[in-house]
C-alpha atoms as a PDB file:
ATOM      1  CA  UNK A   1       0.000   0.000   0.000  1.00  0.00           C
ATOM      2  CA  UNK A   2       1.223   3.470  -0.978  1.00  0.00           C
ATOM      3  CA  UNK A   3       1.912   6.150   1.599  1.00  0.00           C
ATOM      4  CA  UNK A   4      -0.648   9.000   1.030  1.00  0.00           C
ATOM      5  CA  UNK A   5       0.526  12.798   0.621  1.00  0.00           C
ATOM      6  CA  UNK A   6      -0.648  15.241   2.442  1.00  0.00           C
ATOM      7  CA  UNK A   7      -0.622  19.093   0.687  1.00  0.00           C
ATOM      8  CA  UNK A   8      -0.715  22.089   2.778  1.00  0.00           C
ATOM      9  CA  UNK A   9      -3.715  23.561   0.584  1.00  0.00           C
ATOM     10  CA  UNK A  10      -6.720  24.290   2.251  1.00  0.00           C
ATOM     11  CA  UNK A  11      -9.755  21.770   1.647  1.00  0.00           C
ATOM     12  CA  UNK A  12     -12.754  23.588  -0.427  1.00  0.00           C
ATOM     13  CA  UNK A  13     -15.970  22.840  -0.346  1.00  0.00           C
ATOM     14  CA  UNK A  14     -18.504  23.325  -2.780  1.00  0.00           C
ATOM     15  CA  UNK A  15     -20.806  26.215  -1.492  1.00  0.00           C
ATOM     16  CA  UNK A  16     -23.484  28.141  -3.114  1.00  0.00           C
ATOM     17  CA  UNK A  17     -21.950  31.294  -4.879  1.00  0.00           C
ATOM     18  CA  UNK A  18     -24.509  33.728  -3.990  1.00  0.00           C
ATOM     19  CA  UNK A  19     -27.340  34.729  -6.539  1.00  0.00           C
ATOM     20  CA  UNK A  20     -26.389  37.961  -8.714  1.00  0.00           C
ATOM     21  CA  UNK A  21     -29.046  40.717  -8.517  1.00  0.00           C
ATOM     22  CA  UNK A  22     -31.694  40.815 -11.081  1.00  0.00           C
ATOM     23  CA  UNK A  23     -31.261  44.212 -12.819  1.00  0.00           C
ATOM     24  CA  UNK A  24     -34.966  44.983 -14.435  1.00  0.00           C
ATOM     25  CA  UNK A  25     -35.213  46.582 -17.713  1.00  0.00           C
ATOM     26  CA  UNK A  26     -37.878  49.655 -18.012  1.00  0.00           C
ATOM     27  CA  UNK A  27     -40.746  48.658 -19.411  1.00  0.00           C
ATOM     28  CA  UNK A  28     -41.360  49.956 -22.738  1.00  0.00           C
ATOM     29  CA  UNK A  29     -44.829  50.235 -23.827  1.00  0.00           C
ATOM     30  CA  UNK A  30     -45.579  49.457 -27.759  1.00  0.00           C
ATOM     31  CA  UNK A  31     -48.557  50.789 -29.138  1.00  0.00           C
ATOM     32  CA  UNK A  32     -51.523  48.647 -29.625  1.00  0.00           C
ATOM     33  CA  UNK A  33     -51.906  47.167 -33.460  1.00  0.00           C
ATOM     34  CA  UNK A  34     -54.798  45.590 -33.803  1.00  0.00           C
ATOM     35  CA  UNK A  35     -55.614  42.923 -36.847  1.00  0.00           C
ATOM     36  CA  UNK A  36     -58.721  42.939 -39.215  1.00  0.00           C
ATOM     37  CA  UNK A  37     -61.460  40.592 -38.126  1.00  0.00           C
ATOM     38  CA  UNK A  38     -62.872  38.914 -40.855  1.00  0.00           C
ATOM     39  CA  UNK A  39     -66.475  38.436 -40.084  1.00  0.00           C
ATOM     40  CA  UNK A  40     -67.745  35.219 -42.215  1.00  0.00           C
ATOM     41  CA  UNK A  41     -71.575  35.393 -43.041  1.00  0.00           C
ATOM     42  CA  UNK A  42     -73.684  32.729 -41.234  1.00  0.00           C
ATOM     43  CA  UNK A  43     -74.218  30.438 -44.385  1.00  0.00           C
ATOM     44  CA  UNK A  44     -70.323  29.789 -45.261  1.00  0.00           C
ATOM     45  CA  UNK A  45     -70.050  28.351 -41.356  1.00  0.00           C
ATOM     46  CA  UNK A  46     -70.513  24.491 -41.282  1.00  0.00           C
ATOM     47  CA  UNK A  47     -71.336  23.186 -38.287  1.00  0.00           C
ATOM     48  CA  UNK A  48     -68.259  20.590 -36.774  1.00  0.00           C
ATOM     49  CA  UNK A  49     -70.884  17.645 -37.369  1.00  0.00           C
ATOM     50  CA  UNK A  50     -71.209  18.209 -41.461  1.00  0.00           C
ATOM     51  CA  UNK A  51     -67.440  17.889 -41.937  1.00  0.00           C
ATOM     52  CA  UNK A  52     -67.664  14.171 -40.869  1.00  0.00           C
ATOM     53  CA  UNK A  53     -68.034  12.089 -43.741  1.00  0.00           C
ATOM     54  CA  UNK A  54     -70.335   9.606 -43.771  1.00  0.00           C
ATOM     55  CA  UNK A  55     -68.961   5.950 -43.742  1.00  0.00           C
ATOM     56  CA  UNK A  56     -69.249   3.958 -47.111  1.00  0.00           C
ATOM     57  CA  UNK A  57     -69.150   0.435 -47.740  1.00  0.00           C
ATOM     58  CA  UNK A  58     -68.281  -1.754 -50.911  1.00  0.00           C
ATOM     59  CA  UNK A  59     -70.130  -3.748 -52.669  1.00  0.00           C
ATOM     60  CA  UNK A  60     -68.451  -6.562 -54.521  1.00  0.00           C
ATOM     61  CA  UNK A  61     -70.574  -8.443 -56.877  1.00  0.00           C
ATOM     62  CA  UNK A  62     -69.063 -11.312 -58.587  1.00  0.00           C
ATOM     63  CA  UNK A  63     -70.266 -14.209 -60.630  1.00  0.00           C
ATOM     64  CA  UNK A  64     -70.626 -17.498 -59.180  1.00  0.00           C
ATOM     65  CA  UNK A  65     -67.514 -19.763 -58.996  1.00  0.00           C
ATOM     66  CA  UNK A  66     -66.811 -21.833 -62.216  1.00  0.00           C
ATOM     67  CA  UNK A  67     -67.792 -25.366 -61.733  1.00  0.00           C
ATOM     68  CA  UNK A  68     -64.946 -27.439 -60.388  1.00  0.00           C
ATOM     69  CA  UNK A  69     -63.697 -30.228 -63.008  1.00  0.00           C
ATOM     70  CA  UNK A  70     -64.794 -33.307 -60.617  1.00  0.00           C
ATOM     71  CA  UNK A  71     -68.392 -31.814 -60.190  1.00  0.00           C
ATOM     72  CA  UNK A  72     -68.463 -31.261 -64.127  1.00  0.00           C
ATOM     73  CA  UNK A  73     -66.454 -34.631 -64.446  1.00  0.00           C
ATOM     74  CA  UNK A  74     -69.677 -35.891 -61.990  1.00  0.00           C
ATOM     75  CA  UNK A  75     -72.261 -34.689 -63.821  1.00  0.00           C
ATOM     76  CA  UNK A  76     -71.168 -35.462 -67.520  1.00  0.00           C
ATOM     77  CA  UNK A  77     -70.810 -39.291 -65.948  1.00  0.00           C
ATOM     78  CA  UNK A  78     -74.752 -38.729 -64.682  1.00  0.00           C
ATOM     79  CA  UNK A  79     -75.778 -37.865 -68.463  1.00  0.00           C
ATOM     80  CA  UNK A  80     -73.101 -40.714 -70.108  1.00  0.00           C
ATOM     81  CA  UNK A  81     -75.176 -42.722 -68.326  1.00  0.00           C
ATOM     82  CA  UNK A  82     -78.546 -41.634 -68.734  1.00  0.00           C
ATOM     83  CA  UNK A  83     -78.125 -41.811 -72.587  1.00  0.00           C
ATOM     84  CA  UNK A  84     -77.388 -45.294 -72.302  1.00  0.00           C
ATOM     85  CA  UNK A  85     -73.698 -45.040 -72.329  1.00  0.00           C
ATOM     86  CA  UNK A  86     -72.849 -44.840 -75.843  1.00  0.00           C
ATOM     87  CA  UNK A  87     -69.109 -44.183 -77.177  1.00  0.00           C
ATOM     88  CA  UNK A  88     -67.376 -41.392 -78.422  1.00  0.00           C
ATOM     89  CA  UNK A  89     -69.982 -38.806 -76.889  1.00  0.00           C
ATOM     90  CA  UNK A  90     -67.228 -37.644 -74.225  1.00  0.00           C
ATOM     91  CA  UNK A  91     -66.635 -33.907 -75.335  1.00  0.00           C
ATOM     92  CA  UNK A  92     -70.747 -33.660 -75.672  1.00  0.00           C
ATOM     93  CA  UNK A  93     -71.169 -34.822 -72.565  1.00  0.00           C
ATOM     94  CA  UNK A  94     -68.692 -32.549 -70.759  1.00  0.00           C
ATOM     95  CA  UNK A  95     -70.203 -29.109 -72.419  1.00  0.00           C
ATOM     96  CA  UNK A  96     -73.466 -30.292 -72.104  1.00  0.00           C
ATOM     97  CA  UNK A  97     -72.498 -31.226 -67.732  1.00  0.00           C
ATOM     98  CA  UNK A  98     -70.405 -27.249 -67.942  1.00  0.00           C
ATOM     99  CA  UNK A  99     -73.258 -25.456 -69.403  1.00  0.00           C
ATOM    100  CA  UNK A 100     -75.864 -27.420 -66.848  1.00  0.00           C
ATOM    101  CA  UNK A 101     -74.158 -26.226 -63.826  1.00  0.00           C
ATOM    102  CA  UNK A 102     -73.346 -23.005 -64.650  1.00  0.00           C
ATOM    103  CA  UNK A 103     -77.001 -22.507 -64.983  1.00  0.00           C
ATOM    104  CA  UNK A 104     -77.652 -23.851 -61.979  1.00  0.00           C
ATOM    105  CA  UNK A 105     -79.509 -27.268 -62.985  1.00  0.00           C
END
């Protein structure tokens, strides 16, 4: 452990340096300017209510899905087979089942 020195200047302390005078300024007066008032006539003032605007909601309107290919698939098998399943009548079949279920039968 070090030896500690000892000075022979005086030990400060951190007192409060006493508050400096306020030194007030003369009041100076300024004359009065006043500003044009703009008076607005009764009509052109809105009331706070009319500024809302009101809420609006979308309408979407959109045609029905297109017929999935195993419901079309489904139905052109129904008619295959109501017609006594004859050959080669595929593509017939399958526009007739589209056009049936897009309109809904």
């Amino acid at each position: 452990m070090k030896p500690v020195k000892r000075t022979s200047k005086p030990i400060t302390t951190n007192k409060a340096k006493p508050a400096k005078a306020a030194v007030s300024k003369p009041a100076v007066s300024k004359p009065a300017v006043s500003k044009p008032v703009v008076i607005k006539p009764a009509a052109a003032i809105k009331p706070a209510a009319a500024k809302a605007k009101p809420a609006t909601t979308a309408v979407v309107i959109s045609a029905p899905p297109e017929p999935t290919h195993e419901a079309i698939a489904l139905r052109a098998y129904q008619i295959w087979e109501k017609n006594g399943r004859p050959a080669g009548r595929e593509a017939e079949h399958w526009s007739q089942a589209l056009a049936q279920l897009k309109a809904g039968n």
